[in-house]
Each structure stands twice: as C-alpha cells, then as structure tokens.
Protein backbone atom coordinates (compact mmCIF):
# COMPACT_ATOMS: atom_id res chain seq x y z
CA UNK A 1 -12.57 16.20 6.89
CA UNK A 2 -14.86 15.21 4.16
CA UNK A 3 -17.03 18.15 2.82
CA UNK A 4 -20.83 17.51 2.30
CA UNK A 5 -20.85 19.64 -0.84
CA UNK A 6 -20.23 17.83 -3.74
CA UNK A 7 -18.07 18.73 -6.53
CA UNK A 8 -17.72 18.10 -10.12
CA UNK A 9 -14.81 16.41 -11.25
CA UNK A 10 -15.08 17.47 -14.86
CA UNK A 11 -15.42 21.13 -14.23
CA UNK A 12 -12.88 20.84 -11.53
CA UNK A 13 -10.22 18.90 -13.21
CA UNK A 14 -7.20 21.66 -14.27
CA UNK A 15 -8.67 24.34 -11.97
CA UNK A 16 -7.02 25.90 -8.88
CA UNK A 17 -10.78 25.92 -7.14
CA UNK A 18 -12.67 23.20 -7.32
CA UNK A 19 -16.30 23.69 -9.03
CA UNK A 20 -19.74 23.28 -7.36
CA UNK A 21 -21.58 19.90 -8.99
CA UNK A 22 -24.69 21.46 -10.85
CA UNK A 23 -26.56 18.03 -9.69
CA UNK A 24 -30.07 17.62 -11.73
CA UNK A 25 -28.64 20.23 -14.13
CA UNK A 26 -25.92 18.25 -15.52
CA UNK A 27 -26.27 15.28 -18.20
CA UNK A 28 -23.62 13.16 -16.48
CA UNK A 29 -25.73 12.92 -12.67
CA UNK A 30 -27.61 10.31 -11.72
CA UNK A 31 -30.54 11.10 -10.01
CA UNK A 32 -31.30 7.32 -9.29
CA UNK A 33 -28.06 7.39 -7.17
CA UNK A 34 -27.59 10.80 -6.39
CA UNK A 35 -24.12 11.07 -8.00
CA UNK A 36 -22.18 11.51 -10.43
CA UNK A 37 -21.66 9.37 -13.26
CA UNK A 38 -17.80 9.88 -13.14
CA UNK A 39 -17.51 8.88 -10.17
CA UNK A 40 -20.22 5.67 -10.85
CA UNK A 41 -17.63 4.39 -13.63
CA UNK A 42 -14.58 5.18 -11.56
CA UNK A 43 -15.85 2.94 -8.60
CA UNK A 44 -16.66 0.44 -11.13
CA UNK A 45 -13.50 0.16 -13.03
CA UNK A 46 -11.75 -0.38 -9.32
CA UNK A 47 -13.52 -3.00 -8.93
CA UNK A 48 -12.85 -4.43 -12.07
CA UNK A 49 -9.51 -3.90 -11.72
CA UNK A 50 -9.43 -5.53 -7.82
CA UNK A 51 -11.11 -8.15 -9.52
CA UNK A 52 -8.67 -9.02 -12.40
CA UNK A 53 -5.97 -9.07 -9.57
CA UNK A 54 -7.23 -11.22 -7.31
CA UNK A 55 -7.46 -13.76 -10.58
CA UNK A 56 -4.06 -13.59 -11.37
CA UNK A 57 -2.63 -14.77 -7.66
C-alpha cells in the first residue's frame, strides 16, 4: 500500500529508515509540482529512455 507521506530519496538513500521529505525546506522541491526534483528528472529520463527505444524497433 502506497504511503501518503512522502520521503526523500537523497536523505534516504544508504539508510535502514527511510527519511521524512522536508518539502518547502529543501532546495531540490518543487513547489510548482509539489515534488521532488529527483523524482521530476527520474520520470523524465524514463521517458527519454522509452522514447529512444521505441526509435530503434
């Protein structure tokens, strides 16, 4: 089930427990979007990458 706090995958990544996203604190959110900016460019580059696939067939 899908948890409606978010978390940050910076602080997270290496940790055991995942970390709280500090949201209009941090430099990387978005407030346009309401995200985070890791997660903006990760959803991007999939679709760049879905993309570049679909080219080659």
């Amino acid at each position: 089930m899908a948890s409606s706090i978010p978390i940050c995958p910076l602080m997270s990544a290496g940790n055991e427990q995942p970390i709280v996203c500090a949201q209009e604190r941090c430099a990387w959110y978005m407030t346009g979007s309401k995200t985070c900016a890791m997660y903006i460019m990760a959803h991007k580059s999939i679709l760049d990458i879905k993309a570049k696939q679909a080219g080659k067939k």
